[in-house]
C-alpha atoms as a PDB file:
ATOM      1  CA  UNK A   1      86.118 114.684  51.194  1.00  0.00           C
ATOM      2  CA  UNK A   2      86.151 115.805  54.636  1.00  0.00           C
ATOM      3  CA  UNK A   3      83.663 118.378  55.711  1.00  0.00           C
ATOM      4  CA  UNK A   4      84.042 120.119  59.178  1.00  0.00           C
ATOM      5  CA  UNK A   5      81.792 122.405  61.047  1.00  0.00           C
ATOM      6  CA  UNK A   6      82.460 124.883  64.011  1.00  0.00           C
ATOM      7  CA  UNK A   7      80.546 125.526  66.693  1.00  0.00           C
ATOM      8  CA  UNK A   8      79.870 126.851  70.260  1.00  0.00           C
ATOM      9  CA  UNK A   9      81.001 130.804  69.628  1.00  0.00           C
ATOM     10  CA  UNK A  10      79.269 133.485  71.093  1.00  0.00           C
ATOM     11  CA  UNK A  11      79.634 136.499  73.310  1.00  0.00           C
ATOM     12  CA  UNK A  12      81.818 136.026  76.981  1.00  0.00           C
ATOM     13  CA  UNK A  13      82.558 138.878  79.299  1.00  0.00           C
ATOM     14  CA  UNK A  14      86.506 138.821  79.617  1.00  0.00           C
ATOM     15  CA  UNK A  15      88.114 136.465  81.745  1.00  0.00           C
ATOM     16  CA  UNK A  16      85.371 133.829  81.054  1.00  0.00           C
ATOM     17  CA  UNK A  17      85.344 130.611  79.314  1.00  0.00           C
ATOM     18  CA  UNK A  18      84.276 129.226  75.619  1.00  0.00           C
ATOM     19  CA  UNK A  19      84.850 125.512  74.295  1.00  0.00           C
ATOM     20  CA  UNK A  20      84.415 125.256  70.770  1.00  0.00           C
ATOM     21  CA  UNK A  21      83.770 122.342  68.586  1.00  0.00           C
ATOM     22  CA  UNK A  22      85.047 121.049  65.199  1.00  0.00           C
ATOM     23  CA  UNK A  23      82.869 118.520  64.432  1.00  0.00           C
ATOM     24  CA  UNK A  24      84.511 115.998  60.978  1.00  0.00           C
ATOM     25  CA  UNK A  25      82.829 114.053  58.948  1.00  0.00           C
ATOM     26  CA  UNK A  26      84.059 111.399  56.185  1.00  0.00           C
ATOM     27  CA  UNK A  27      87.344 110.539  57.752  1.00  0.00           C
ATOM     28  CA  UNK A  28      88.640 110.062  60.932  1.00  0.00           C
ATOM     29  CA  UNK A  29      90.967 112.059  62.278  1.00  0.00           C
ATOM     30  CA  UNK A  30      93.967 109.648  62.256  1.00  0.00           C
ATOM     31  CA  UNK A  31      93.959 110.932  58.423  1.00  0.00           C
ATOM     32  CA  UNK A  32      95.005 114.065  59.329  1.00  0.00           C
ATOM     33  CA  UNK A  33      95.666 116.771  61.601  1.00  0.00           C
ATOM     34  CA  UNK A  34      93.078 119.722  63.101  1.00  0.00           C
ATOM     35  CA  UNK A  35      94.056 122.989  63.277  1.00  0.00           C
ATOM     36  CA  UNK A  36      92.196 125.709  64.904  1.00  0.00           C
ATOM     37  CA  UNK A  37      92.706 129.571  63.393  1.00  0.00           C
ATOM     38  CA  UNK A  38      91.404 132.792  63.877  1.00  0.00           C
ATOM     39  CA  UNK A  39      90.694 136.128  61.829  1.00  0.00           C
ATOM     40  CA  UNK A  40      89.711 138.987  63.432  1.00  0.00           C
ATOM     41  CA  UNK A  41      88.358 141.937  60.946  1.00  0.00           C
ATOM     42  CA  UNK A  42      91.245 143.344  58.063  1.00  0.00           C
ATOM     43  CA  UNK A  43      94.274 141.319  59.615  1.00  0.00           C
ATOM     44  CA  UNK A  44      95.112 137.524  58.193  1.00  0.00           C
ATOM     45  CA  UNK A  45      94.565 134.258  59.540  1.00  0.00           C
ATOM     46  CA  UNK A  46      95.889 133.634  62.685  1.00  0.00           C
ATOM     47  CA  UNK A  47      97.128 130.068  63.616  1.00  0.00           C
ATOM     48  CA  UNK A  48      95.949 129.467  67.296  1.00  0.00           C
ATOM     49  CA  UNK A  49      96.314 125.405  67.998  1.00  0.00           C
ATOM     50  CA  UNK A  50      96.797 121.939  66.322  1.00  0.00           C
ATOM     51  CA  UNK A  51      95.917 118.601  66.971  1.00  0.00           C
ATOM     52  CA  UNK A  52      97.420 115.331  65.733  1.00  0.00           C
ATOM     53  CA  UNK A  53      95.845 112.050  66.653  1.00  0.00           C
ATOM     54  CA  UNK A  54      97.891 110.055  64.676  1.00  0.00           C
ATOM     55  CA  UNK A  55     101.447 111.258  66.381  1.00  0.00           C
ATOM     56  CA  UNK A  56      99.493 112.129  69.464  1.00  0.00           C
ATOM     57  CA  UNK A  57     100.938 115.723  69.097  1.00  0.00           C
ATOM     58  CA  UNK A  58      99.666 119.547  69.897  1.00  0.00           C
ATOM     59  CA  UNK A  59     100.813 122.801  69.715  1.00  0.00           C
ATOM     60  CA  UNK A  60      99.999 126.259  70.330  1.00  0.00           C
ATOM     61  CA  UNK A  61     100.634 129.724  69.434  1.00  0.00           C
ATOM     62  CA  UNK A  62     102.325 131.665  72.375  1.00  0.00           C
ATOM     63  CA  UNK A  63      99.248 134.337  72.217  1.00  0.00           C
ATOM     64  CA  UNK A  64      97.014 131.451  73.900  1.00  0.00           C
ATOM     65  CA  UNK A  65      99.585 128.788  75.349  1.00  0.00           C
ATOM     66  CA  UNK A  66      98.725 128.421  78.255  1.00  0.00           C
ATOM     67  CA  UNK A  67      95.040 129.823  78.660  1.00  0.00           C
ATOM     68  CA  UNK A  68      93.809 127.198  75.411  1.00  0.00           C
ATOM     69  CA  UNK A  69      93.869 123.660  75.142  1.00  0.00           C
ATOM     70  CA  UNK A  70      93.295 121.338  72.227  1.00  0.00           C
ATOM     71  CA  UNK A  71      91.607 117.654  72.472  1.00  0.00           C
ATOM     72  CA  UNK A  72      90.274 115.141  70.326  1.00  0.00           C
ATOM     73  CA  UNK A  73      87.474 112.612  71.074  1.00  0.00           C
ATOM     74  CA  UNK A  74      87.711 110.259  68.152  1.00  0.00           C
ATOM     75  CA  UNK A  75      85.162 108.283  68.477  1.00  0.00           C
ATOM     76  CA  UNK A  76      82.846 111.095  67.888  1.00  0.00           C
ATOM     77  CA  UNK A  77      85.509 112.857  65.771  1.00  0.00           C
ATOM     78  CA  UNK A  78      85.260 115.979  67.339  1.00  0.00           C
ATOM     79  CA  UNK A  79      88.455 118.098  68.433  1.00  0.00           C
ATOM     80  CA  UNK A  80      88.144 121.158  71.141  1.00  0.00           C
ATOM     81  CA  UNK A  81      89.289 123.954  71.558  1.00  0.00           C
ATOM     82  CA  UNK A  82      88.943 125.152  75.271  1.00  0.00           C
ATOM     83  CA  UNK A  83      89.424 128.828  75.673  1.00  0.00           C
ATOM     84  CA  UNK A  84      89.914 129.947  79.655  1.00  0.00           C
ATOM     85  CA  UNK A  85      91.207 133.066  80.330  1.00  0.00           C
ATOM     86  CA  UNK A  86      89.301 135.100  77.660  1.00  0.00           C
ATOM     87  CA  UNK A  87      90.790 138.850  76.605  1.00  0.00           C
ATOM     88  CA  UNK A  88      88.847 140.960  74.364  1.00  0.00           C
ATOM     89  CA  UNK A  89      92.027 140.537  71.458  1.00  0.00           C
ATOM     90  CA  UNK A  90      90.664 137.239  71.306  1.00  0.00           C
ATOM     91  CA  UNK A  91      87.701 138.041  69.252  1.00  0.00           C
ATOM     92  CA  UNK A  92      87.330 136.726  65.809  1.00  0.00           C
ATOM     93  CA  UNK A  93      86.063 134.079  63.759  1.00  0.00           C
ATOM     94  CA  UNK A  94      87.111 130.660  64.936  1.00  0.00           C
ATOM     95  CA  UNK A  95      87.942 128.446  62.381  1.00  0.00           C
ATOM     96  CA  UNK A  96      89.073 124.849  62.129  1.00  0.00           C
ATOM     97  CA  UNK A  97      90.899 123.571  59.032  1.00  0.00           C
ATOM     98  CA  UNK A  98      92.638 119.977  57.934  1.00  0.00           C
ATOM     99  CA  UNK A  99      96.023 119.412  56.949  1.00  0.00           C
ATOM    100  CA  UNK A 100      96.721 115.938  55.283  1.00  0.00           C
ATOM    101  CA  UNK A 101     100.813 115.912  54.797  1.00  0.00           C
ATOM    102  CA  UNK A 102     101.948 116.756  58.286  1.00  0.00           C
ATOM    103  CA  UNK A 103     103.213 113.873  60.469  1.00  0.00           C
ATOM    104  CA  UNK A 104     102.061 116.090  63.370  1.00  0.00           C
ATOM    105  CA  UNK A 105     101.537 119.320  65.078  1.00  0.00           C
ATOM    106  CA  UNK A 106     104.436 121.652  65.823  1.00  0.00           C
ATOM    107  CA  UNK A 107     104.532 125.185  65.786  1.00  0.00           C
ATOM    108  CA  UNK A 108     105.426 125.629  62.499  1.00  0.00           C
ATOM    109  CA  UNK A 109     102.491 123.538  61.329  1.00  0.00           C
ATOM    110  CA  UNK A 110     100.346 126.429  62.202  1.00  0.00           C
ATOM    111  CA  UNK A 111     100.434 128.412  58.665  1.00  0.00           C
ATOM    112  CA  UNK A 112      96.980 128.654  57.124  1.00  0.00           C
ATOM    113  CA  UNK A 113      98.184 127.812  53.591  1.00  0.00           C
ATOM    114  CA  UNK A 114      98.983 124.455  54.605  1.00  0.00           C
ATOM    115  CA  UNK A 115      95.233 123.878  55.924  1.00  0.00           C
ATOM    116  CA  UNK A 116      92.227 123.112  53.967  1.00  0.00           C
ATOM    117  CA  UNK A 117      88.677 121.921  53.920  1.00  0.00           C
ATOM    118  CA  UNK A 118      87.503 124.965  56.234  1.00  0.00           C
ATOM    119  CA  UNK A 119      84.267 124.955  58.164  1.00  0.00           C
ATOM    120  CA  UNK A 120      82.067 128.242  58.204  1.00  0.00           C
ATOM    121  CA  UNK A 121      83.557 129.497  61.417  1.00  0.00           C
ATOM    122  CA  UNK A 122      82.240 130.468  64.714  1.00  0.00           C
ATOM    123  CA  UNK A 123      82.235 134.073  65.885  1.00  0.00           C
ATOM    124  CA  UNK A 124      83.832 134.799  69.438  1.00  0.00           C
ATOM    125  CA  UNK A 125      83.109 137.834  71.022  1.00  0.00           C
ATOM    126  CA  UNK A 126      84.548 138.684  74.721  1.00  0.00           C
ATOM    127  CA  UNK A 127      83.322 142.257  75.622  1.00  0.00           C
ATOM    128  CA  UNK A 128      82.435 143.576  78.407  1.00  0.00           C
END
C-alpha cells in the first residue's frame, strides 16, 4: 500500500507564502496521481490541485489557479504544493490523497471520492 504524509502547515499572515509536502512511500508516483484537497471546519472536501507524473499533467481549481502550483520530485517522491498569495479563506486542513485509475489530472479529476490512501493532513492558518 501506499502511505503518504503531509507536511509544512502552519500559521502565515495573508499575502505570504507556504509550500507543503506530500511525502509517498511504497510506490512511485508513476503509479498514480497526487491530489492535494482541503477542508476547512463543517463544509466538504475541497479539491485544490493534481499532479500526474505519468501523463506529465496538472490541474487546479480556479479558487487557487494562479496563486498555487503543483510539482513532483520523483526521485524523492515528494509532490508540492506551493501556496503564494495566501487569503485567510484559504485556511484548512491540507490534505494529499492518491488516485490509481486516472490517466491524468484534469479538472474533473479533482472529486475526493475518487482519491484514497489519505495522509493526516497539515493545518494552514493565514491570519493576521
Amino acid at each position: 500500500q501506499v502511505q503518504l504524509v503531509e507536511s509544512g502547515g502552519g500559521l502565515v499572515q495573508p499575502g505570504g507564502s507556504l509550500t507543503l509536502s506530500c511525502a509517498a512511500s511504497g510506490y512511485g508516483l508513476d503509479y498514480y496521481n497526487i491530489g492535494w484537497f482541503r477542508q476547512a471546519p463543517g463544509k466538504e472536501r475541497e479539491g485544490i490541485s493534481c499532479f500526474s507524473s505519468s501523463s506529465a499533467t496538472t490541474s487546479y481549481a480556479d479558487s487557487v489557479k494562479g496563486r498555487f502550483i503543483i510539482s513532483g520530485d520523483n526521485a524523492k517522491n515528494i509532490v508540492y504544493l506551493q501556496m503564494n498569495s495566501l487569503k485567510a479563506e484559504d485556511t484548512a486542513v491540507y490534505y494529499c490523497g492518491v488516485d490509481w485509475g486516472a490517466p491524468g489530472c484534469g479538472k474533473s479529476a479533482l472529486v475526493a471520492t475518487n482519491f484514497g490512501s489519505w495522509g493526516q493532513g497539515t493545518q494552514v492558518t493565514v491570519s493576521s
